[in-house]
Protein backbone atom coordinates (compact mmCIF):
# COMPACT_ATOMS: atom_id res chain seq x y z
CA UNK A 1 9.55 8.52 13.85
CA UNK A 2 11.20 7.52 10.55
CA UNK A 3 10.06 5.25 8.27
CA UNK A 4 12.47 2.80 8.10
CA UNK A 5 11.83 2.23 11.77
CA UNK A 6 8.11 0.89 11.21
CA UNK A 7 8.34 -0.50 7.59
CA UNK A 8 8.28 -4.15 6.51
CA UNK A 9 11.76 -4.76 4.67
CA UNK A 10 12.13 -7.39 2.09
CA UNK A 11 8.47 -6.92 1.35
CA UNK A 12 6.83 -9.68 -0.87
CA UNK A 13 6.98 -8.62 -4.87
CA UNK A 14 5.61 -9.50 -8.19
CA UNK A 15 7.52 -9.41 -11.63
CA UNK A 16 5.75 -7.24 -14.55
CA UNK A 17 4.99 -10.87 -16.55
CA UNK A 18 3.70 -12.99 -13.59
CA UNK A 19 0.32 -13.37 -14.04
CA UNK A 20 -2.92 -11.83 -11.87
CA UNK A 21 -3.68 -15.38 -10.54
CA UNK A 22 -0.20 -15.65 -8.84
CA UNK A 23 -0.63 -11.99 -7.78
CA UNK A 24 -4.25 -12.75 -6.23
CA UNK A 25 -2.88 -16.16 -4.25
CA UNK A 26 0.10 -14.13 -2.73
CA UNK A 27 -2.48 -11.65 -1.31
CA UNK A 28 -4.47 -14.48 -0.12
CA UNK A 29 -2.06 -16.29 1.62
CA UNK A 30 -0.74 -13.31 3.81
CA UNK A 31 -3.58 -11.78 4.02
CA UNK A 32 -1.59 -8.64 2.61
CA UNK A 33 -3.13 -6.19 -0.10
CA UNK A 34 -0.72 -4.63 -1.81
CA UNK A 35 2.45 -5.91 -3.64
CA UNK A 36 5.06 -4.08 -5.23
CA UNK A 37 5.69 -4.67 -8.81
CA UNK A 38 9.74 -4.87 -9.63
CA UNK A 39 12.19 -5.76 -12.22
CA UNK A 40 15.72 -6.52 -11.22
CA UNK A 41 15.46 -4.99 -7.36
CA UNK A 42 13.37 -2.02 -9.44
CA UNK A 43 10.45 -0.69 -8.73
CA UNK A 44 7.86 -0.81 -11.73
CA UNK A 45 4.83 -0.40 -9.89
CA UNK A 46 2.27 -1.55 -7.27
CA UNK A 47 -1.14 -4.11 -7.59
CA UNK A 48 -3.57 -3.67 -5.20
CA UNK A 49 -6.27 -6.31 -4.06
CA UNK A 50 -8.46 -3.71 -5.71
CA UNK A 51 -6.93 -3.29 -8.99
CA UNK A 52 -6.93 -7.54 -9.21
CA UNK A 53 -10.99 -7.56 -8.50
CA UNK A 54 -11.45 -4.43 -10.85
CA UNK A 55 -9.65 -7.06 -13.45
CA UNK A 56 -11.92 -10.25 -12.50
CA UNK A 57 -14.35 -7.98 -12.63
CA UNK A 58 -13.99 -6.73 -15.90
CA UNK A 59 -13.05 -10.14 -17.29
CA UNK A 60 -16.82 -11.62 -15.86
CA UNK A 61 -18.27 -8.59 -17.63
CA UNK A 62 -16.73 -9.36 -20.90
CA UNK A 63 -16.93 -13.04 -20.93
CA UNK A 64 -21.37 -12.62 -20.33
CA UNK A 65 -21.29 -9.96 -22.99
CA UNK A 66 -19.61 -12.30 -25.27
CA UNK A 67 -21.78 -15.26 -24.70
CA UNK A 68 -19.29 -17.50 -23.43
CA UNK A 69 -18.79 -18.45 -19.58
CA UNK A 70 -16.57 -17.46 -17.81
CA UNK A 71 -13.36 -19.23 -17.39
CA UNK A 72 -12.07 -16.71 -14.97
CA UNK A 73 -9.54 -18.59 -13.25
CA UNK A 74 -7.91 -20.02 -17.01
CA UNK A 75 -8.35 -16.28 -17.85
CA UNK A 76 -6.05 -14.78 -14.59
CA UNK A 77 -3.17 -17.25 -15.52
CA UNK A 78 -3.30 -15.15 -19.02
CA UNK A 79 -2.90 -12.09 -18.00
CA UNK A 80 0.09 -10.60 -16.36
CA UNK A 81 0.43 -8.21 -13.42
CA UNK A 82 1.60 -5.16 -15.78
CA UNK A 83 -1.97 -4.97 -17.19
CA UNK A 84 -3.54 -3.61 -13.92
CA UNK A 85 -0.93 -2.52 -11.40
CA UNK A 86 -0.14 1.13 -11.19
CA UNK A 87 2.82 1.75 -13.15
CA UNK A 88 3.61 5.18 -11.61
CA UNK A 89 3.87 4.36 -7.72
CA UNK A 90 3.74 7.05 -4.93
CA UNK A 91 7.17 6.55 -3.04
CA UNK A 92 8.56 7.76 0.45
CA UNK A 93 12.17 7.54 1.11
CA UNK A 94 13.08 5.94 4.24
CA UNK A 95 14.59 8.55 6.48
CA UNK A 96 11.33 10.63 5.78
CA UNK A 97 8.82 10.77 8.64
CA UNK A 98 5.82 8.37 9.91
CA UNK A 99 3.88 11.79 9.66
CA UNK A 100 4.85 12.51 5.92
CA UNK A 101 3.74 8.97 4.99
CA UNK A 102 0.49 9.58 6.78
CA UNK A 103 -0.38 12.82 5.26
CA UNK A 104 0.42 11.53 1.35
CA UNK A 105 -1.62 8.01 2.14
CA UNK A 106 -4.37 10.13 3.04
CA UNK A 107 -3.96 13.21 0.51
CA UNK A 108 -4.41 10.19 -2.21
CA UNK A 109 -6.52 8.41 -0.58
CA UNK A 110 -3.63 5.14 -0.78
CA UNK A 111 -3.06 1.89 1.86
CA UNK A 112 0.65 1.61 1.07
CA UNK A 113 3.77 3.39 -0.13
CA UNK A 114 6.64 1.66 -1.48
CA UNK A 115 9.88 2.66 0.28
CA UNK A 116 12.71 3.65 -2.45
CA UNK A 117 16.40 4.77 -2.15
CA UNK A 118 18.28 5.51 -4.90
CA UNK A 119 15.99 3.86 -7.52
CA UNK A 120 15.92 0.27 -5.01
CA UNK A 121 12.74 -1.44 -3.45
CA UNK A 122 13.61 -0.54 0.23
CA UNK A 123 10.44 -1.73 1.81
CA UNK A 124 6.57 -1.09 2.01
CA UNK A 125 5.20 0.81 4.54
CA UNK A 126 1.17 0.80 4.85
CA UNK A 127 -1.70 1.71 6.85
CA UNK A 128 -1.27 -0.59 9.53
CA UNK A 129 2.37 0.66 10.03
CA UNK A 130 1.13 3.77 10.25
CA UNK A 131 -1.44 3.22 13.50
CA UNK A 132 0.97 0.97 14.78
CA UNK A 133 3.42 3.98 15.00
CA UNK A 134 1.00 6.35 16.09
CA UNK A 135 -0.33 3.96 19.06
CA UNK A 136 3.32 3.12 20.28
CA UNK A 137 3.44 6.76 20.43
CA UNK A 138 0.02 7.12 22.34
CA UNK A 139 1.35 4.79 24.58
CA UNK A 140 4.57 6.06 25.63
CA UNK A 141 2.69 9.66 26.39
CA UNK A 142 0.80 7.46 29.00
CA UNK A 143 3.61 5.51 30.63
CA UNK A 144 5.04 9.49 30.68
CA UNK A 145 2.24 10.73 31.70
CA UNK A 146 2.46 13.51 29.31
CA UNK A 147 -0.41 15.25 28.59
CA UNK A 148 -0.62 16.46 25.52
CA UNK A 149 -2.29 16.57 21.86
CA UNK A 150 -0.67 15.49 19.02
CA UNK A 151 0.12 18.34 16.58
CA UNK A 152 0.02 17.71 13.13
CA UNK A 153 -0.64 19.42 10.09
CA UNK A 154 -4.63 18.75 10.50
CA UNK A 155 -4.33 20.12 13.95
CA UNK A 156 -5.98 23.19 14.88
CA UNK A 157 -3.34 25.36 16.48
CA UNK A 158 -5.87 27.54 18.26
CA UNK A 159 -8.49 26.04 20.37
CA UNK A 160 -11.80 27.49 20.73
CA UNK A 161 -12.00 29.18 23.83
CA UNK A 162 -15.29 28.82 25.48
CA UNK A 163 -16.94 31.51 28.06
């Protein structure tokens, strides 16, 4: 199963200088969390629902420490995307495998990888793709009626035999 089977193309993006409050209301509106961060059909980097509360976050903290209250909303129109995305994005290419992209979101613990060729935004491929995949998968070994485990690289290739 390749990736650019199961992953979204044309995926929704965010420019370096637009600001967290436009970032946070695409999220919201597709109920997505994760948007890649480009420049001219580039990828730059990714923001995360996380990384955008980690900013409020730390915005609330500062604004009580200072005294003042919190303006929080005025304050996410100041401050653009590049400030908390991830500027060095984990990548998959999109003939690699379903497999490959669930082993490195796993390994680093991620809910999406951008899908690059040649230096272009591709795609995103995420969790959900990921299950999806694996479950049309499941399924066909039913409607087969193939019994059989899947073998992956967390599989154990020798089963305990019991007496």
């Amino acid at each position: 199963m390749r990736i650019e089977q199961w992953m979204t193309v044309n995926p929704l993006t965010v420019r370096p200088h637009d600001s967290v409050a436009h970032a946070r209301a695409l999220l919201k509106e597709h109920r997505i969390n994760q948007l890649p961060v480009t420049l001219n059909g580039t990828l730059v980097g990714i923001v995360t629902d996380r990384d955008l509360r980690d900013a409020m976050g730390a915005m609330y903290a500062a604004a009580e420490a200072s005294g003042k209250p919190p303006r929080l909303e005025s304050r996410a129109e100041e401050i653009a995307v590049e400030a908390v995305m991830t500027a060095n994005a984990i990548t998959i290419e999109p003939h690699e495998t379903m497999e490959r992209a669930a082993v490195v979101m796993r390994r680093d613990r991620i809910g999406a990888l951008p899908v690059v060729h040649r230096g272009e935004l591709r795609g995103i491929v995420t969790r959900t793709d990921v299950l999806r995949a694996y479950l049309a998968l499941a399924s066909y070994d039913r409607k087969a009626k193939i019994n059989h485990a899947w073998k992956g690289p967390y599989s154990n290739p020798d089963p305990p035999r019991y007496a």
